[in-house]
C-alpha atoms as a PDB file:
ATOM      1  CA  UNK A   1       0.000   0.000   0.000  1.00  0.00           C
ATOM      2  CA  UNK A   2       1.298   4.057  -0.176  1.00  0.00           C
ATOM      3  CA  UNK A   3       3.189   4.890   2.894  1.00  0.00           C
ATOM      4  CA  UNK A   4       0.330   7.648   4.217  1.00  0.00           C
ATOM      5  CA  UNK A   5       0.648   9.058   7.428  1.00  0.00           C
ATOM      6  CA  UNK A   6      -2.170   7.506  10.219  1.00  0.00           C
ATOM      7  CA  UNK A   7      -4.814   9.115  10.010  1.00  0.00           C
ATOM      8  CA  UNK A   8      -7.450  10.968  12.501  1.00  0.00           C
ATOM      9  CA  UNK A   9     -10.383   8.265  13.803  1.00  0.00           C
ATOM     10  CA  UNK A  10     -12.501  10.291  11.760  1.00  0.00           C
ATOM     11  CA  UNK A  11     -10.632  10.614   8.695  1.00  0.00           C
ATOM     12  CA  UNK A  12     -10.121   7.282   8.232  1.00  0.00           C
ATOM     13  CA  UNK A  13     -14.044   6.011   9.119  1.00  0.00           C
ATOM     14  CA  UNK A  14     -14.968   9.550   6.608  1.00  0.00           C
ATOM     15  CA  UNK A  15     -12.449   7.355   4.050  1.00  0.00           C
ATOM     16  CA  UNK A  16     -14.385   3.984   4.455  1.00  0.00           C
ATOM     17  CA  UNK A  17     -17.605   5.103   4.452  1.00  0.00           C
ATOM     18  CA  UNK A  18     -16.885   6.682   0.990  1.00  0.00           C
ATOM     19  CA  UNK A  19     -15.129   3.520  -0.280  1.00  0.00           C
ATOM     20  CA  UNK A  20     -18.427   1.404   1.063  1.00  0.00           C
ATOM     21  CA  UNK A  21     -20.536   3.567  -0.836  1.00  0.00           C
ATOM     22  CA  UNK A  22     -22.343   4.032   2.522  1.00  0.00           C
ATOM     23  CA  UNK A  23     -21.641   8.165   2.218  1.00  0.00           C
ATOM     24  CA  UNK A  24     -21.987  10.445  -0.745  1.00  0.00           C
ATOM     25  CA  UNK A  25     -21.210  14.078  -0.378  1.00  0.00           C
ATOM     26  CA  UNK A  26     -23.265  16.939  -1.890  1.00  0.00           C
ATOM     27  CA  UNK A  27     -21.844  18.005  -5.045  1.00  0.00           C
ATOM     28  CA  UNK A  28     -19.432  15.145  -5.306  1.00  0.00           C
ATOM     29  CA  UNK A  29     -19.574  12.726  -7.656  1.00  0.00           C
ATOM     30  CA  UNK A  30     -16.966   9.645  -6.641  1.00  0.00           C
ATOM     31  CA  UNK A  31     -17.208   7.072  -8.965  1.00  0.00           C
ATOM     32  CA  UNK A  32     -13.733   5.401  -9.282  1.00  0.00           C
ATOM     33  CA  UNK A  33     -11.427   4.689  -6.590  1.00  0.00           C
ATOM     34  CA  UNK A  34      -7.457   5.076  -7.597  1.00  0.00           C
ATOM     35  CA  UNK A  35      -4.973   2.153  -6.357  1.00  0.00           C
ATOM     36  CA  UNK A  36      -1.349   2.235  -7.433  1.00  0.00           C
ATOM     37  CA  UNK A  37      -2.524   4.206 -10.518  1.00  0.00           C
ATOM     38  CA  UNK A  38      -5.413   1.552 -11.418  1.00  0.00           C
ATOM     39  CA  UNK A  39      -8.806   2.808 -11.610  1.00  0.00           C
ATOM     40  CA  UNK A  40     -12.026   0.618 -10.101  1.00  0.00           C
ATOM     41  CA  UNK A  41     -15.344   1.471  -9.360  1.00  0.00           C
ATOM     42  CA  UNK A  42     -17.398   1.918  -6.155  1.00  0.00           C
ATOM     43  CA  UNK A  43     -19.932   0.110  -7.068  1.00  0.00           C
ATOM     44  CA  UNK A  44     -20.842  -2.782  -9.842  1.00  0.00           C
ATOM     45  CA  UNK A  45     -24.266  -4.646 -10.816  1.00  0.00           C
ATOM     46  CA  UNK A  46     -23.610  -7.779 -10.827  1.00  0.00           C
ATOM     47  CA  UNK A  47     -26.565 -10.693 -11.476  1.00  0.00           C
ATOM     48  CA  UNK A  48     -29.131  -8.017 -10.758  1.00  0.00           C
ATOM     49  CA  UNK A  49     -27.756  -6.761  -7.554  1.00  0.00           C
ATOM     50  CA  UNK A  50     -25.367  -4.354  -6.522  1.00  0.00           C
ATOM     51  CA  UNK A  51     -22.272  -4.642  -4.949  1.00  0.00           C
ATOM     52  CA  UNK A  52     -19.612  -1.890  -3.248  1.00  0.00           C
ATOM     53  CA  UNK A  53     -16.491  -1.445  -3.464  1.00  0.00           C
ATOM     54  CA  UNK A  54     -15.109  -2.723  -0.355  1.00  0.00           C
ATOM     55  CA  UNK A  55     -11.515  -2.064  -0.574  1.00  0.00           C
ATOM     56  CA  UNK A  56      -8.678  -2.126  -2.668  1.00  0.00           C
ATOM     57  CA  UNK A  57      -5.090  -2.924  -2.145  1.00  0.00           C
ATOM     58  CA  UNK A  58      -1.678  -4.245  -4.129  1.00  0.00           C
ATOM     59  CA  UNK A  59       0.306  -7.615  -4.554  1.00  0.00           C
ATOM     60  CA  UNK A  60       4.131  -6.841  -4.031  1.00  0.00           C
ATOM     61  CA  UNK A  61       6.792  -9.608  -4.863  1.00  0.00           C
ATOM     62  CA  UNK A  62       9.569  -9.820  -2.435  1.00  0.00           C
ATOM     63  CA  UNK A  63       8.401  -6.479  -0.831  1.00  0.00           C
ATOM     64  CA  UNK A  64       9.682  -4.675  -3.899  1.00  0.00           C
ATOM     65  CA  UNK A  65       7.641  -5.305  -6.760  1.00  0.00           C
ATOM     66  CA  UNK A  66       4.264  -4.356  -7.209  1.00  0.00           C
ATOM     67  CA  UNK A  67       2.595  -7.387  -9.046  1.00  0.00           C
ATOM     68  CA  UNK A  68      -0.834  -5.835  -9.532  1.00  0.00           C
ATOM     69  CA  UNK A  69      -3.532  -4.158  -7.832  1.00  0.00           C
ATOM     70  CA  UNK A  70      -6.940  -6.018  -6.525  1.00  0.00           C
ATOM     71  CA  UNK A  71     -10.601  -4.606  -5.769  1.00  0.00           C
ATOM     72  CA  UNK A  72     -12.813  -6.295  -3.871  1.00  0.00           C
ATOM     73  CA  UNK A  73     -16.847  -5.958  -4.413  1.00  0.00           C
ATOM     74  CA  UNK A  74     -19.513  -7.371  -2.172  1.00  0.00           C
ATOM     75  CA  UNK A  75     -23.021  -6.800  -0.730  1.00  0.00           C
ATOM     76  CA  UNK A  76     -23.301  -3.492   0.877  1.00  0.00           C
ATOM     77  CA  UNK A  77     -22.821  -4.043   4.709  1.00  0.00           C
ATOM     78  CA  UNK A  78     -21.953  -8.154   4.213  1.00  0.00           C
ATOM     79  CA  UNK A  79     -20.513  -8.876   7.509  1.00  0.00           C
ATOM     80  CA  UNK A  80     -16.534 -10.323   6.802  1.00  0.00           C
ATOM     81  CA  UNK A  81     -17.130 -13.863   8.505  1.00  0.00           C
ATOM     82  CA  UNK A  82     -19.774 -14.240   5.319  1.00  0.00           C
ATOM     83  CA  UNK A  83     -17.584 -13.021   2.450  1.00  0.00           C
ATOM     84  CA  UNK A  84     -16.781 -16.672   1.297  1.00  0.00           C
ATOM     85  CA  UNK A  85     -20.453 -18.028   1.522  1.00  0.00           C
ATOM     86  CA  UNK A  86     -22.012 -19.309  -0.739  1.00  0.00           C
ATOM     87  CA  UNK A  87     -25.542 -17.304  -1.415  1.00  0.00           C
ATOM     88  CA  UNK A  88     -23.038 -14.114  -1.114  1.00  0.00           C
ATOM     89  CA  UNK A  89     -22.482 -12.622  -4.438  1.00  0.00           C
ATOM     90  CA  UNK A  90     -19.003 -11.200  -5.224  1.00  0.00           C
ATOM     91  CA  UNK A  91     -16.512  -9.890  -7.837  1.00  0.00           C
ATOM     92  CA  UNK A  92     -12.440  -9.807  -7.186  1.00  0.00           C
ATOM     93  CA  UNK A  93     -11.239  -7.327  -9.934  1.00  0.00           C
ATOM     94  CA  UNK A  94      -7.240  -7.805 -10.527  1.00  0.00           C
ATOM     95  CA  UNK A  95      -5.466  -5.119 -12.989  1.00  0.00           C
ATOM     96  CA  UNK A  96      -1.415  -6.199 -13.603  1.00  0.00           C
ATOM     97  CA  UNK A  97       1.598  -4.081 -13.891  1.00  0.00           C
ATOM     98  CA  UNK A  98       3.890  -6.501 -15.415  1.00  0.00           C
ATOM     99  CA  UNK A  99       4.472  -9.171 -17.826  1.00  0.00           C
ATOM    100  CA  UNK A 100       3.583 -12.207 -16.276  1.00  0.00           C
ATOM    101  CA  UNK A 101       2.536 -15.707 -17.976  1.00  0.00           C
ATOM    102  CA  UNK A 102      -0.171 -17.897 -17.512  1.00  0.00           C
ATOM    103  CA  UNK A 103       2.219 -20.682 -16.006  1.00  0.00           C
ATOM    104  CA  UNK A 104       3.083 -18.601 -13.335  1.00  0.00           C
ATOM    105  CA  UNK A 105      -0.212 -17.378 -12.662  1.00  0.00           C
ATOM    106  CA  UNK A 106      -1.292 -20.797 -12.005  1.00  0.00           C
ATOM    107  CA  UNK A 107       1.763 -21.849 -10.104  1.00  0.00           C
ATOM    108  CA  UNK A 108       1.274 -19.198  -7.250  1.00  0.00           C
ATOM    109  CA  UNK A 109      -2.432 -19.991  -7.064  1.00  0.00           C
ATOM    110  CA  UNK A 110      -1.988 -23.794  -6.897  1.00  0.00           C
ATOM    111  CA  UNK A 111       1.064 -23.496  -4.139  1.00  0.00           C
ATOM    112  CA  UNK A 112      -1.813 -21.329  -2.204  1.00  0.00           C
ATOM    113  CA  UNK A 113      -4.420 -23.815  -2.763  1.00  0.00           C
ATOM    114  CA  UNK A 114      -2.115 -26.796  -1.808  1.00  0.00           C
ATOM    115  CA  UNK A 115      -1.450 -24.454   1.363  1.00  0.00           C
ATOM    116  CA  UNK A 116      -5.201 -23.823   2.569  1.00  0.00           C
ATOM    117  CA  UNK A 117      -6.989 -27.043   1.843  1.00  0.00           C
ATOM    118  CA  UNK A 118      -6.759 -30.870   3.366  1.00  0.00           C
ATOM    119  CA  UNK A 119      -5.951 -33.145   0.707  1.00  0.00           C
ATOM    120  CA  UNK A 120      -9.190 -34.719   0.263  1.00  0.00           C
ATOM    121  CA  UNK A 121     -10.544 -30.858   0.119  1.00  0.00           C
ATOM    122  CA  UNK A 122      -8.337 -30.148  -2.769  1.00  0.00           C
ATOM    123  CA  UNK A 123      -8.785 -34.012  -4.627  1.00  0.00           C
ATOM    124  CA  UNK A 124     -12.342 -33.044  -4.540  1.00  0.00           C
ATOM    125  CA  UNK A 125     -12.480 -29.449  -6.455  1.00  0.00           C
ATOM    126  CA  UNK A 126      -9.118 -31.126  -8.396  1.00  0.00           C
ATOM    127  CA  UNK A 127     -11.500 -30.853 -11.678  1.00  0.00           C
ATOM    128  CA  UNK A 128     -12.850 -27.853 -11.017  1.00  0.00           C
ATOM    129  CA  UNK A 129      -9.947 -26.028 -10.249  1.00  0.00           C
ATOM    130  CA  UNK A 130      -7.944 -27.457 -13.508  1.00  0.00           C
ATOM    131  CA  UNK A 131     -10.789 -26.428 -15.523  1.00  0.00           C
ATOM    132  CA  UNK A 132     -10.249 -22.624 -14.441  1.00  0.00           C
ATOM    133  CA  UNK A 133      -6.931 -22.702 -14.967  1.00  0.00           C
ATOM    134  CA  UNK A 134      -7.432 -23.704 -18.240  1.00  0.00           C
ATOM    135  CA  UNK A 135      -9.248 -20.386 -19.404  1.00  0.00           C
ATOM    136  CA  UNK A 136      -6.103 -18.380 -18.140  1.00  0.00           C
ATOM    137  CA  UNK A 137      -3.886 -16.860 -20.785  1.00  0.00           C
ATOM    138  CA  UNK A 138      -0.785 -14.374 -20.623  1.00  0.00           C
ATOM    139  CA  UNK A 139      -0.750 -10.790 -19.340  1.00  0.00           C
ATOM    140  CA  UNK A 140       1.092  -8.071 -19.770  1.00  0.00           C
ATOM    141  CA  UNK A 141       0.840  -4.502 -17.989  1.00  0.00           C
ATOM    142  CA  UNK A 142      -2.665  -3.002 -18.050  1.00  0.00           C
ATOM    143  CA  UNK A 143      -4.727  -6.377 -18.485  1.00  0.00           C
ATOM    144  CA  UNK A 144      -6.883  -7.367 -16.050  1.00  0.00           C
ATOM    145  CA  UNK A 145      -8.915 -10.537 -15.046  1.00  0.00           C
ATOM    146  CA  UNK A 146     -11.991 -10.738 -13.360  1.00  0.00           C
ATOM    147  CA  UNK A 147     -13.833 -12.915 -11.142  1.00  0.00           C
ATOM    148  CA  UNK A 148     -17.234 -12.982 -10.666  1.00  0.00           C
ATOM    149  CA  UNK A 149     -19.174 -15.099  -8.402  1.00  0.00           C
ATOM    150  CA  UNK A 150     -22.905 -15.501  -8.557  1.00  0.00           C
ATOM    151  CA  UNK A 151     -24.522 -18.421  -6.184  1.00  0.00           C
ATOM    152  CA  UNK A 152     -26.041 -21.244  -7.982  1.00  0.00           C
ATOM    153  CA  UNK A 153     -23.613 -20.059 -11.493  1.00  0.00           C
ATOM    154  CA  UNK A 154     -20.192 -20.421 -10.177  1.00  0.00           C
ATOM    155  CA  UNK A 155     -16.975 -18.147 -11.046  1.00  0.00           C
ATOM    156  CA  UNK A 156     -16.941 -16.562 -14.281  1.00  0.00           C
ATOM    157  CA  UNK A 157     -14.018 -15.261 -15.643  1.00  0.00           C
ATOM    158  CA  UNK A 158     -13.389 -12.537 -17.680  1.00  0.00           C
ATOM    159  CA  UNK A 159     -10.104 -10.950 -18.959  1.00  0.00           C
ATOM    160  CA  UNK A 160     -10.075  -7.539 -20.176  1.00  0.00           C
ATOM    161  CA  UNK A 161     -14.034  -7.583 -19.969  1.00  0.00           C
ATOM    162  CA  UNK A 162     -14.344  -9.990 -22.459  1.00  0.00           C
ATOM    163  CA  UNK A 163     -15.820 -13.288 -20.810  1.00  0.00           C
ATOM    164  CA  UNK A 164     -13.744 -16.348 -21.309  1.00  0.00           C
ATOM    165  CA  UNK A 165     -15.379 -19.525 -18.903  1.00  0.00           C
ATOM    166  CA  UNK A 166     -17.662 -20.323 -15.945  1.00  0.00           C
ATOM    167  CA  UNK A 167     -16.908 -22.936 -13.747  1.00  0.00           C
ATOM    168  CA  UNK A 168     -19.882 -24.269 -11.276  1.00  0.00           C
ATOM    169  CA  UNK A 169     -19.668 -24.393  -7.475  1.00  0.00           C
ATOM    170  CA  UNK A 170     -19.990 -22.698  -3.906  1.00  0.00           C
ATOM    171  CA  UNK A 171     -17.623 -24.859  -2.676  1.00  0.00           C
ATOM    172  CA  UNK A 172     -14.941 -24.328  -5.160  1.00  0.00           C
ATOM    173  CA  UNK A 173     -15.590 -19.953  -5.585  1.00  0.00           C
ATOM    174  CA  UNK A 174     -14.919 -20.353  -1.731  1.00  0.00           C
ATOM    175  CA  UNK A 175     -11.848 -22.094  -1.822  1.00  0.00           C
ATOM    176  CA  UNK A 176     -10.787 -20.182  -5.070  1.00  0.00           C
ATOM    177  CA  UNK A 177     -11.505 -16.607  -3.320  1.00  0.00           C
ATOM    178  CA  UNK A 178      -9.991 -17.666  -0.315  1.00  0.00           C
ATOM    179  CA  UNK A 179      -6.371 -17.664  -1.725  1.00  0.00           C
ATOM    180  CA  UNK A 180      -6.742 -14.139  -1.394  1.00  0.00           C
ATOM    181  CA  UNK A 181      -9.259 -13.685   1.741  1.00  0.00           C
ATOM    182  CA  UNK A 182      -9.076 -16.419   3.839  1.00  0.00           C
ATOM    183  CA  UNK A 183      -8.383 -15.526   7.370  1.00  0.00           C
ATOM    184  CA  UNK A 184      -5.517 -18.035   8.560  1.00  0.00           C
ATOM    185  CA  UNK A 185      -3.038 -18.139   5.615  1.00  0.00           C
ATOM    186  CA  UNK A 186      -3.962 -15.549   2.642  1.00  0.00           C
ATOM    187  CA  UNK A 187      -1.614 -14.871  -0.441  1.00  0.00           C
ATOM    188  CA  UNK A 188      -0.950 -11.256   1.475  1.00  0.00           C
ATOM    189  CA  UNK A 189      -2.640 -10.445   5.011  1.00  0.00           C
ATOM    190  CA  UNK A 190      -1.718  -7.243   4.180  1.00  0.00           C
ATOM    191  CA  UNK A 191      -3.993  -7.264   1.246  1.00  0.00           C
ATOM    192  CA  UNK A 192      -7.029  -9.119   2.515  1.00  0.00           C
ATOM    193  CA  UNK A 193      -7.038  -6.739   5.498  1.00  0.00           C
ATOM    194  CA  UNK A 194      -7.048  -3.892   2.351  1.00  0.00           C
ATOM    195  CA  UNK A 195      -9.933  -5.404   0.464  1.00  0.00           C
ATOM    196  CA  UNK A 196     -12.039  -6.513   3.570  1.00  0.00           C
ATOM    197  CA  UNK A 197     -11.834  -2.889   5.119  1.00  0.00           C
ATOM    198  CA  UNK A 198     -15.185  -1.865   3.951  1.00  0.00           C
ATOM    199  CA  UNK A 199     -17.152  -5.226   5.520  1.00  0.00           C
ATOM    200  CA  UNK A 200     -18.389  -5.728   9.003  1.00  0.00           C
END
């Protein structure tokens, strides 16, 4: 994240509320939210319902690099222990800043999955989880990929807006999300604190 100085109490609940979408101020149209220099929303329509912006936040490779930048959307006021359930809608929005290949895409989101689930867990969503990976394809700065989840659909992907695969299952868009926001071992705690700040 920037280095920025603490701020006040209020400041930073002023901040969140206008990141939630839970505050607009007269005369001031916020629309986008600015992380690293990539642009996202505040708020998104997503299977007929719409979801805020609950935080943003960056992916840095040995503490140097800045990988890319994630946004989180859920349910206005979703509670954080109900993030990864299954009847709650959600998108994870991820915009890169360097050339990276699909390879290692998959790589760093297999060690994580290897990390987080039981073996019988991860035998069980082994199909699932090989067909998303399948729909993945090289990026290079700018492109993003997008992951929407919509109970009773599954995950669909999209890369640069353009949709590319869905694959079915509350159990596996938990497990897959969770690489980034589970509670015990995330890909960053650093970022899953940033895009859980607006939840309860």
């Amino acid at each position: 994240m920037r280095h920025l100085r603490t701020p006040e109490p209020w400041r930073q609940a002023l901040f969140t509320a206008i990141v939630s979408g839970l505050l607009v101020l007269p005369g001031i149209a916020l629309a986008t939210v600015e992380e690293n220099g990539a642009t996202f929303e505040t708020s998104i329509e997503l299977g007929g319902e719409t979801l805020a912006l609950s935080g943003t936040g960056v992916a840095k490779y040995r503490v140097v690099f800045t990988v890319y930048a994630a946004a989180l959307y859920v349910p206005p006021q979703t509670a954080r222990a109900e993030v990864l359930d299954a009847d709650t809608p959600r998108r994870l929005e991820i915009e890169y800043f360097h050339d990276i290949s699909s390879d290692d895409i998959i790589e760093a989101a297999n060690t994580k999955l290897d990390d987080q689930l039981a073996a019988d867990e991860h035998a069980q969503l082994e199909s699932q989880v090989e067909r998303f990976h399948a729909l993945f394809t090289d990026v290079s700065p700018g492109d993003r990929y997008r992951m929407d989840y919509t109970p009773s659909e599954g995950i669909e992907l999209r890369f640069n807006g353009e949709p590319v695969g869905t694959v079915e299952g509350g159990d596996f868009a938990r497990a897959y999300f969770a690489i980034w926001l589970d509670e015990k071992d995330p890909l960053s705690s650093t970022l899953r604190d940033n895009l859980l700040a607006g939840t309860e």
